[in-house]
N, C-alpha and C. Protein backbone atom coordinates (compact mmCIF):
# COMPACT_ATOMS: atom_id res chain seq x y z
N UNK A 1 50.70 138.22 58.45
CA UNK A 1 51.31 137.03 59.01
C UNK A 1 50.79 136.86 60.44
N UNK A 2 50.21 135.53 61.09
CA UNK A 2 49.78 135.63 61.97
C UNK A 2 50.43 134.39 62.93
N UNK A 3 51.46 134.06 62.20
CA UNK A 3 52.68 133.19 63.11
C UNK A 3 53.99 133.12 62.67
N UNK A 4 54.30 133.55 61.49
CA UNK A 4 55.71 133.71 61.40
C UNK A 4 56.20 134.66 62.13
N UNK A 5 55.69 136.04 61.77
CA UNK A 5 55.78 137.00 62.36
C UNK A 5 55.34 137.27 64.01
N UNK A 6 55.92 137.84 64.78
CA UNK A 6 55.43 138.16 66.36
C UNK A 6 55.22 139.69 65.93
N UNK A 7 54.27 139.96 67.36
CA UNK A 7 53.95 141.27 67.49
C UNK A 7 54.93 142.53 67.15
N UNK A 8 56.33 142.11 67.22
CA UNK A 8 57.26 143.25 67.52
C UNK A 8 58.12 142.82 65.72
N UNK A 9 57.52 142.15 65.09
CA UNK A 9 57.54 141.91 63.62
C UNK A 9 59.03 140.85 63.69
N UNK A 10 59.46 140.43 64.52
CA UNK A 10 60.35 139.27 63.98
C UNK A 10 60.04 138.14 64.02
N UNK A 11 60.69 137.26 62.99
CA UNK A 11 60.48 136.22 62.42
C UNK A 11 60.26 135.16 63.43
N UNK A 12 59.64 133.99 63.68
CA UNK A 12 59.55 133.25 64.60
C UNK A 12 58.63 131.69 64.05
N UNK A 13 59.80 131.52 63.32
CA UNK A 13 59.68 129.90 62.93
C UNK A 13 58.61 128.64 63.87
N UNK A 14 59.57 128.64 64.99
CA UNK A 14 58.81 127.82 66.05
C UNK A 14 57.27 127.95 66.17
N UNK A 15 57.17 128.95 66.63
CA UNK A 15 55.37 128.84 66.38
C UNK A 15 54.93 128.81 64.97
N UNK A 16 55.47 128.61 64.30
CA UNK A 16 54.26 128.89 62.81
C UNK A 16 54.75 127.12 62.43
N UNK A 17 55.75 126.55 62.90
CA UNK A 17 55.87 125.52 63.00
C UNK A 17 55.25 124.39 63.59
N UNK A 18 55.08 125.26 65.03
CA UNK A 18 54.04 124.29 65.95
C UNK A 18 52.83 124.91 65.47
N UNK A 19 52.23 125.29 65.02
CA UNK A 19 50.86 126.08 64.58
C UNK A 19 50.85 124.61 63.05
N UNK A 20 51.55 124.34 62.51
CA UNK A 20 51.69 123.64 61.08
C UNK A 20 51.13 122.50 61.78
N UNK A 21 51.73 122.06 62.72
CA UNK A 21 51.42 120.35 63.05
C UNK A 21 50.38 120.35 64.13
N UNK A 22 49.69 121.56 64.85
CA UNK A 22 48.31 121.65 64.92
C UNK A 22 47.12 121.53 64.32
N UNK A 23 47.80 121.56 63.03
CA UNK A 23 46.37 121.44 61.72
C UNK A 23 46.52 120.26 60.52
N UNK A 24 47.90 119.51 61.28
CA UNK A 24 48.27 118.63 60.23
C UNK A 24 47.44 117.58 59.50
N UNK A 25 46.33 116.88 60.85
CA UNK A 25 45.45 116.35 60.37
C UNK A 25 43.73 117.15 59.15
N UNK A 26 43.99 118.18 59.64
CA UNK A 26 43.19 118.94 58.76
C UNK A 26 42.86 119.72 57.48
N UNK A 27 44.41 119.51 57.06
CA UNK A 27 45.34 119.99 55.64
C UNK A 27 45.27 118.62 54.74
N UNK A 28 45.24 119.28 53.59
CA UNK A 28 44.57 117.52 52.52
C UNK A 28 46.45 117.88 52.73
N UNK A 29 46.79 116.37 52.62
CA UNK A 29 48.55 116.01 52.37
C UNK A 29 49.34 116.53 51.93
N UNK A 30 48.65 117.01 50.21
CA UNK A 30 49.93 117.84 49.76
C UNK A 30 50.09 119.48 49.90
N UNK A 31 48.91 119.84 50.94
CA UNK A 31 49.23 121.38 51.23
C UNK A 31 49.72 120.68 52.38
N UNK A 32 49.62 120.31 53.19
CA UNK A 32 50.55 120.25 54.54
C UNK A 32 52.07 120.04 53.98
N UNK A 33 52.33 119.15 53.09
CA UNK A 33 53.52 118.85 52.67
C UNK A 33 54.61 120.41 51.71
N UNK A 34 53.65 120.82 51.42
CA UNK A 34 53.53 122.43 50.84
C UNK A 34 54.27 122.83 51.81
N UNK A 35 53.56 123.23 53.15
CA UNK A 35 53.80 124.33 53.53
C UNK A 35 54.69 123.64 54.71
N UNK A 36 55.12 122.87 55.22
CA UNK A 36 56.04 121.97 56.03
C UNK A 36 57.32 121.85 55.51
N UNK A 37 57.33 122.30 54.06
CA UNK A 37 58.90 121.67 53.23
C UNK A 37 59.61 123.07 53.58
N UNK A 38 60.76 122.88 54.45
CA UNK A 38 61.28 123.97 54.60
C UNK A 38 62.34 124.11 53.45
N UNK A 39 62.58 123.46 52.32
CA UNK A 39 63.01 124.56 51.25
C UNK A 39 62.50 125.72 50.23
N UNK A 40 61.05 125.44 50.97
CA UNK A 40 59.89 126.80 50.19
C UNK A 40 60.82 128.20 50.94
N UNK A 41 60.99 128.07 52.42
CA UNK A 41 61.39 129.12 52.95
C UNK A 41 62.89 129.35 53.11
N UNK A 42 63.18 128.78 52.78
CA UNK A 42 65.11 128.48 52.74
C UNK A 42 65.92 129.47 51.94
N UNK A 43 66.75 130.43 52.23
CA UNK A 43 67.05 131.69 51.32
C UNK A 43 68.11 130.82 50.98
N UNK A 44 68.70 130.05 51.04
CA UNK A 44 69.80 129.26 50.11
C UNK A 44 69.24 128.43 49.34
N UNK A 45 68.08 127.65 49.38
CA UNK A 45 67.15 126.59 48.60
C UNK A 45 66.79 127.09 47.32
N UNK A 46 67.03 126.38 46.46
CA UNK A 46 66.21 127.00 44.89
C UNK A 46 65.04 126.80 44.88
N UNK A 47 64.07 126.34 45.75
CA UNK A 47 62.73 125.82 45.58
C UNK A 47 62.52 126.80 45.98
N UNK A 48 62.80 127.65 47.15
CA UNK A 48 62.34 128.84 48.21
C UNK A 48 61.05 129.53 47.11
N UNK A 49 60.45 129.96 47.98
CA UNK A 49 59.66 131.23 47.37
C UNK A 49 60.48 132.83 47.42
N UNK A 50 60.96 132.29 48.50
CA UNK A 50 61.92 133.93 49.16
C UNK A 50 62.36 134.46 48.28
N UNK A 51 62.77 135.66 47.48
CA UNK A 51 63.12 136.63 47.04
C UNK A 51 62.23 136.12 45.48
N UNK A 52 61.54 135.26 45.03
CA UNK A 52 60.92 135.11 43.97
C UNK A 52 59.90 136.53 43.54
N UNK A 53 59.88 136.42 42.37
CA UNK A 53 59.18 137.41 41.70
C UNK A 53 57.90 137.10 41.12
N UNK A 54 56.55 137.73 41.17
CA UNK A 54 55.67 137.62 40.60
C UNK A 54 55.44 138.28 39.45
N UNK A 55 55.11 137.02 37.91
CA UNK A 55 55.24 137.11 36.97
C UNK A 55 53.43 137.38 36.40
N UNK A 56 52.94 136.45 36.96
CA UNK A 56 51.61 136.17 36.04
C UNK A 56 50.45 135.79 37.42
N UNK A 57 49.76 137.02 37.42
CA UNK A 57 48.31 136.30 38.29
C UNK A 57 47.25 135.98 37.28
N UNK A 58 46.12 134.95 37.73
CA UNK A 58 45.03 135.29 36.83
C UNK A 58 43.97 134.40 37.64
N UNK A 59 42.96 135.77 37.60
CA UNK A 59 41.94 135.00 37.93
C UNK A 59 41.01 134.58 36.90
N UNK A 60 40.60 133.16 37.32
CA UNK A 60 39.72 132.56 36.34
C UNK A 60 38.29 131.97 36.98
N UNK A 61 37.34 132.66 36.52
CA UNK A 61 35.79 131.76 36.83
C UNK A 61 35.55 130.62 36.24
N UNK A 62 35.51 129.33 36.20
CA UNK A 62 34.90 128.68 35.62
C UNK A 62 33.43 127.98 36.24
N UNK A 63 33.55 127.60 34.75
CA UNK A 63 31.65 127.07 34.52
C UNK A 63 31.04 126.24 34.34
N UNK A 64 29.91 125.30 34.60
CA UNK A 64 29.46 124.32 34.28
C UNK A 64 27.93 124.20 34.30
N UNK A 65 27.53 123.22 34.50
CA UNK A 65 26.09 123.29 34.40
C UNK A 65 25.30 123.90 33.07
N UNK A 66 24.19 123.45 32.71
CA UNK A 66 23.42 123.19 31.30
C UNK A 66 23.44 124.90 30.99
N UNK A 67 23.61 125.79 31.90
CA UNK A 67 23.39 127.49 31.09
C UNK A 67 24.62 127.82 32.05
N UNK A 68 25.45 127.22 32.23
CA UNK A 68 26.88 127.70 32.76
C UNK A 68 26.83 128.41 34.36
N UNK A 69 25.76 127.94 34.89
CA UNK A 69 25.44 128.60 36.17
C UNK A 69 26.19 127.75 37.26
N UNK A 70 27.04 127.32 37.47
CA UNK A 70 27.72 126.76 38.25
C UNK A 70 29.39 127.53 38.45
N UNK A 71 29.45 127.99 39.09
CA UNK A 71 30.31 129.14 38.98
C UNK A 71 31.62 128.68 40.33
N UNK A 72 32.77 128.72 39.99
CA UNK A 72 33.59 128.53 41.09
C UNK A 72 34.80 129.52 40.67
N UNK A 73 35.31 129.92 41.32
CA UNK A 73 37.07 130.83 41.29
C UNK A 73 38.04 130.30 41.62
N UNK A 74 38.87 129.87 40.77
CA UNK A 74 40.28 129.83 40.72
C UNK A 74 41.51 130.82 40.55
N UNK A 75 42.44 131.17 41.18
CA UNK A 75 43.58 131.81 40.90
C UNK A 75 45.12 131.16 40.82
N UNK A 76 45.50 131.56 39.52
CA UNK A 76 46.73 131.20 39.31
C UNK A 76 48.20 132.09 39.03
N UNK A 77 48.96 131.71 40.06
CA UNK A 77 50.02 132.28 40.26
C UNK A 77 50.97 132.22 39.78
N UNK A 78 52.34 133.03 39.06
CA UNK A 78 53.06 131.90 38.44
C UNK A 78 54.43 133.14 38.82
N UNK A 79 55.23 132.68 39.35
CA UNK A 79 56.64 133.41 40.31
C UNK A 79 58.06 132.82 38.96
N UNK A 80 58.81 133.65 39.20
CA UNK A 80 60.28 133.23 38.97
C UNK A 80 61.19 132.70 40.20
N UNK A 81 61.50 131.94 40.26
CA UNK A 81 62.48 131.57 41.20
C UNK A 81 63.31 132.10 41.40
N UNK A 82 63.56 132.52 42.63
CA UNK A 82 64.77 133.25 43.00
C UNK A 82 66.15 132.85 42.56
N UNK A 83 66.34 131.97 42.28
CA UNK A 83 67.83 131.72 41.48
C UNK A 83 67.29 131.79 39.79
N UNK A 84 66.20 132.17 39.65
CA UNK A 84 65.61 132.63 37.86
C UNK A 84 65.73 131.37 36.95
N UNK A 85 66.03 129.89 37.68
CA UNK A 85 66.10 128.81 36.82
C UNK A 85 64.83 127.90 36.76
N UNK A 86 63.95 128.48 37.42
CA UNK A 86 62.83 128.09 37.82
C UNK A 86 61.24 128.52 37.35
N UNK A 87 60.35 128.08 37.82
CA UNK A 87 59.15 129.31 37.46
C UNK A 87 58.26 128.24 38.37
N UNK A 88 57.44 129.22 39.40
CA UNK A 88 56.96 128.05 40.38
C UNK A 88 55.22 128.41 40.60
N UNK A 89 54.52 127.55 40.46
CA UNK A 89 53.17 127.49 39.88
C UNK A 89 52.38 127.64 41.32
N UNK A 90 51.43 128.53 41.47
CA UNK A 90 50.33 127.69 42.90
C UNK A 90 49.15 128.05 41.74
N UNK A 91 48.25 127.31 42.54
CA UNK A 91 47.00 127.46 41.79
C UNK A 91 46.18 127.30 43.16
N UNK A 92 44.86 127.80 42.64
CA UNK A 92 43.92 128.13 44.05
C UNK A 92 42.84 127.54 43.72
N UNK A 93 41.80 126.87 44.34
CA UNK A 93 40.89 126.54 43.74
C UNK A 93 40.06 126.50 44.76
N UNK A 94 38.23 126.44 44.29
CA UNK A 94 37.55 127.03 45.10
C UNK A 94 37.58 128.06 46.13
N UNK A 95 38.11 129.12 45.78
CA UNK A 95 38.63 130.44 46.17
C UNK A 95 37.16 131.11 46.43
N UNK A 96 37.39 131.97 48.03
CA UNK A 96 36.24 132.23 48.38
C UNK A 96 36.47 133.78 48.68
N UNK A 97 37.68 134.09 48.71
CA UNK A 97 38.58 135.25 49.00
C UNK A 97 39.84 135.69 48.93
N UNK A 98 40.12 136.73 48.26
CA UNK A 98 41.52 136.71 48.22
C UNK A 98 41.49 138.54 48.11
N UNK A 99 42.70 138.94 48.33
CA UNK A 99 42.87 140.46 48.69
C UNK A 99 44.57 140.56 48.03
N UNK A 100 44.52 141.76 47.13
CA UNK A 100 45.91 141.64 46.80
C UNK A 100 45.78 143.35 46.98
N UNK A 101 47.27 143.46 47.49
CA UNK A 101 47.47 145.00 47.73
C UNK A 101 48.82 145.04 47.15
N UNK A 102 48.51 146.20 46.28
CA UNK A 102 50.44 146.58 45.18
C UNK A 102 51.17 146.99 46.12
N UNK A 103 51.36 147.70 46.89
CA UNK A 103 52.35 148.61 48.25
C UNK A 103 52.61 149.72 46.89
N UNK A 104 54.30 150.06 47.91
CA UNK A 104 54.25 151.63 47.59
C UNK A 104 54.85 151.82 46.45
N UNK A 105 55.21 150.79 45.76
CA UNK A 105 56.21 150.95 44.24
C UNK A 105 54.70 150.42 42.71
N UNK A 106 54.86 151.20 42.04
CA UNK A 106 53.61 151.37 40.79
C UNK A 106 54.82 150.53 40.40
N UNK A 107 55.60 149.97 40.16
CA UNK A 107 56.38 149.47 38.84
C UNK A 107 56.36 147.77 39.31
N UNK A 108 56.31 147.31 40.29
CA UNK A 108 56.43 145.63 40.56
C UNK A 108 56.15 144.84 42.31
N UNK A 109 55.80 144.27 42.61
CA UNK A 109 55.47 144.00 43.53
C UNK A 109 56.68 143.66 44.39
N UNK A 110 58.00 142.98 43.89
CA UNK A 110 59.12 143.16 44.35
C UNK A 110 59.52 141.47 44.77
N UNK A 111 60.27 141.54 45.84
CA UNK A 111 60.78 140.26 45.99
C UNK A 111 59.84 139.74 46.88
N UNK A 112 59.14 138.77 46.83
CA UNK A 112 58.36 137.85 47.72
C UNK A 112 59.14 137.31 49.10
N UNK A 113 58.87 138.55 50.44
CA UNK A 113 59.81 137.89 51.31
C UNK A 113 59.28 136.85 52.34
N UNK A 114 58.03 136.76 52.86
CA UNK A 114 57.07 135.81 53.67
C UNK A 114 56.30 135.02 53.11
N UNK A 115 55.99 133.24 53.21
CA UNK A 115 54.57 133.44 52.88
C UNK A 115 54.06 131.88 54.23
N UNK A 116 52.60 132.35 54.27
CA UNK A 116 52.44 131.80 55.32
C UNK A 116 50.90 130.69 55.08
N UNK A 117 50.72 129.69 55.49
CA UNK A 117 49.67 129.18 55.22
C UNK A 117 49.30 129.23 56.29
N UNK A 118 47.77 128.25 56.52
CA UNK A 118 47.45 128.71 57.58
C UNK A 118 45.47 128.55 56.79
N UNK A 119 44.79 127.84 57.97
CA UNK A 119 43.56 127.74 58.28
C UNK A 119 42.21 128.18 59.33
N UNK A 120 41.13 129.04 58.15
CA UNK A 120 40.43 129.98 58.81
C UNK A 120 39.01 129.39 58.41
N UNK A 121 38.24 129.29 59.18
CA UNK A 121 37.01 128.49 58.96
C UNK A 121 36.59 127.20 58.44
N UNK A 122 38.10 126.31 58.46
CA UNK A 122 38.27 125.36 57.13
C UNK A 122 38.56 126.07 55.70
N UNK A 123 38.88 127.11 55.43
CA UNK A 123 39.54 127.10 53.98
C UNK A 123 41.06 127.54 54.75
N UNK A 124 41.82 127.17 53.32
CA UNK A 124 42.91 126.76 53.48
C UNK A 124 43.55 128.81 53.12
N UNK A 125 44.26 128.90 53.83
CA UNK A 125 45.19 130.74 53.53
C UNK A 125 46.12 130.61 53.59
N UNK A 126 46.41 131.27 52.31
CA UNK A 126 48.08 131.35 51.64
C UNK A 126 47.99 132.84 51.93
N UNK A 127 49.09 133.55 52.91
CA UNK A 127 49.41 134.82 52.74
C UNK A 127 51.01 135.28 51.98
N UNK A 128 51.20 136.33 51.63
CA UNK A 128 52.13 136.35 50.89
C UNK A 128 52.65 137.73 50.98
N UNK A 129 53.60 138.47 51.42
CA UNK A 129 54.22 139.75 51.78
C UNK A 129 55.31 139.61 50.65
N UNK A 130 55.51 140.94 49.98
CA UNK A 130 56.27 141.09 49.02
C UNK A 130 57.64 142.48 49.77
N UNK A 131 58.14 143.04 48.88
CA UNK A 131 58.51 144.03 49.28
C UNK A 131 58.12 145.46 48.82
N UNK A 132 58.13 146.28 49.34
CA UNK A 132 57.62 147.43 49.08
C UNK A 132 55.98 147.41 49.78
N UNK A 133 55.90 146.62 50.32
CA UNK A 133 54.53 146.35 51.37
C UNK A 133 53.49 145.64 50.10
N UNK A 134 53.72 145.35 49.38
CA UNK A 134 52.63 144.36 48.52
C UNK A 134 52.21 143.31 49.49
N UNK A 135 50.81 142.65 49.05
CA UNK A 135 50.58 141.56 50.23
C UNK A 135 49.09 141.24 48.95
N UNK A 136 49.83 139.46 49.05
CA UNK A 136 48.91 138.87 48.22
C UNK A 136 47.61 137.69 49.19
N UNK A 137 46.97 137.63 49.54
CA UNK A 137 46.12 136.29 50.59
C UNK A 137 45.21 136.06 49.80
N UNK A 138 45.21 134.80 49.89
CA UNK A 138 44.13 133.79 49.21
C UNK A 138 43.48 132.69 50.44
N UNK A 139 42.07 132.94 50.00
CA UNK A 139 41.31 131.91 51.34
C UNK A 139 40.56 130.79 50.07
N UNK A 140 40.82 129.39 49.88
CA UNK A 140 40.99 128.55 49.16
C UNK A 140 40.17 127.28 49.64
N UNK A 141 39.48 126.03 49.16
CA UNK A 141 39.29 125.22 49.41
C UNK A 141 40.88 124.14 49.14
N UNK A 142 41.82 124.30 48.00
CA UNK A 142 42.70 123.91 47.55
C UNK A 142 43.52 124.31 47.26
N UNK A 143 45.21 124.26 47.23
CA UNK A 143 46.22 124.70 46.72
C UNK A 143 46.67 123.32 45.88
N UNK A 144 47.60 124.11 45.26
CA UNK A 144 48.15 123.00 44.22
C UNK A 144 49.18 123.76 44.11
N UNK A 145 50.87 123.18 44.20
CA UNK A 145 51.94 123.93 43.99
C UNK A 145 53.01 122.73 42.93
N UNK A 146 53.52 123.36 42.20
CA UNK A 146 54.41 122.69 41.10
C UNK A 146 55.88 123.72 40.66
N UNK A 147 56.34 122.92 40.27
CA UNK A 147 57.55 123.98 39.58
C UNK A 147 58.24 123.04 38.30
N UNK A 148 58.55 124.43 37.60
CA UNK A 148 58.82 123.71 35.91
C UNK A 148 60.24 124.27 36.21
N UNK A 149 61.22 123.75 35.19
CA UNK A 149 62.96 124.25 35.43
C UNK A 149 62.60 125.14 33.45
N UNK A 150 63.30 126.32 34.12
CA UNK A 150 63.38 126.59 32.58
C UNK A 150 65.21 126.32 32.01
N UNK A 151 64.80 126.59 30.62
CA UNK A 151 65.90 125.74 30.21
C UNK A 151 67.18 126.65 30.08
N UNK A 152 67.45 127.87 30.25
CA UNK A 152 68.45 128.40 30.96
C UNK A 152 67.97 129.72 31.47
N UNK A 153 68.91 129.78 32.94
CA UNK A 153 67.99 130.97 33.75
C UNK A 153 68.43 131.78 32.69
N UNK A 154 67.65 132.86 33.84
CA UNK A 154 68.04 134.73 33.20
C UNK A 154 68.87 134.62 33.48
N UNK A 155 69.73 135.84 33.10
CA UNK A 155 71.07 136.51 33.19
C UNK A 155 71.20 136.93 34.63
């Protein structure tokens, strides 16, 4: 995290806020609108990402061109919503980098407690801190975020 977080590790909205509308013109609309909607981060919000669980990564190459030599990376994410009535989609596209680290638990990456966007050379970075020190970042030409309602949560 390189603005939610301060040096001494607490949370600090304001700058990652004023850091958001520093790049506002430089974010295609609906990632600025992404990462500006403060019910992504809202621990009472059902949209939140906060305490969501990661269900399904996948990375996918796709291909084009006459012998398939046109090659780009996509990654797709797919979380439970923290109130479990949910299931909330990002997708990555033209992905140039991404780094995922499990932390210290072999059994699940845990509750998704940060995530931070944020622009590095012109691609677009989604970082993502879990618990148990997992940490997912993606460096992207595109995000794409959606959410489906499932038709009754978990238990």
């Amino acid at each position: 995290m390189h603005y939610i977080c301060n040096a001494n590790g607490d949370i600090t909205w304001t700058a990652y806020e004023a850091y958001l509308d520093s790049i506002r013109a430089q974010l295609p609309p609906h990632v600025w609108a992404f990462a500006v909607d403060e019910r992504h981060y809202n621990l009472d919000a059902r949209q939140s990402l906060h305490d969501a669980w990661l269900q399904e990564c996948r990375v996918v190459e796709t291909a084009t061109g006459s012998r398939q030599e046109i090659r780009q990376t996509e990654i797709h994410l797919r979380l439970l919503g923290p109130w479990h009535d949910r299931l909330i989609h990002l997708h990555y596209l033209g992905v140039r980098q991404y780094t995922m680290i499990q932390g210290d638990s072999a059994d699940w990456h845990g509750d998704l407690l940060l995530h931070e966007v944020r622009l590095n050379d012109g691609l677009i970075v989604h970082e993502m801190v879990f618990d148990h020190g997992a940490r997912i970042q993606i460096a992207c030409t595109d995000l794409r975020h959606t959410q489906t309602m499932l038709d009754s949560p978990a238990p």
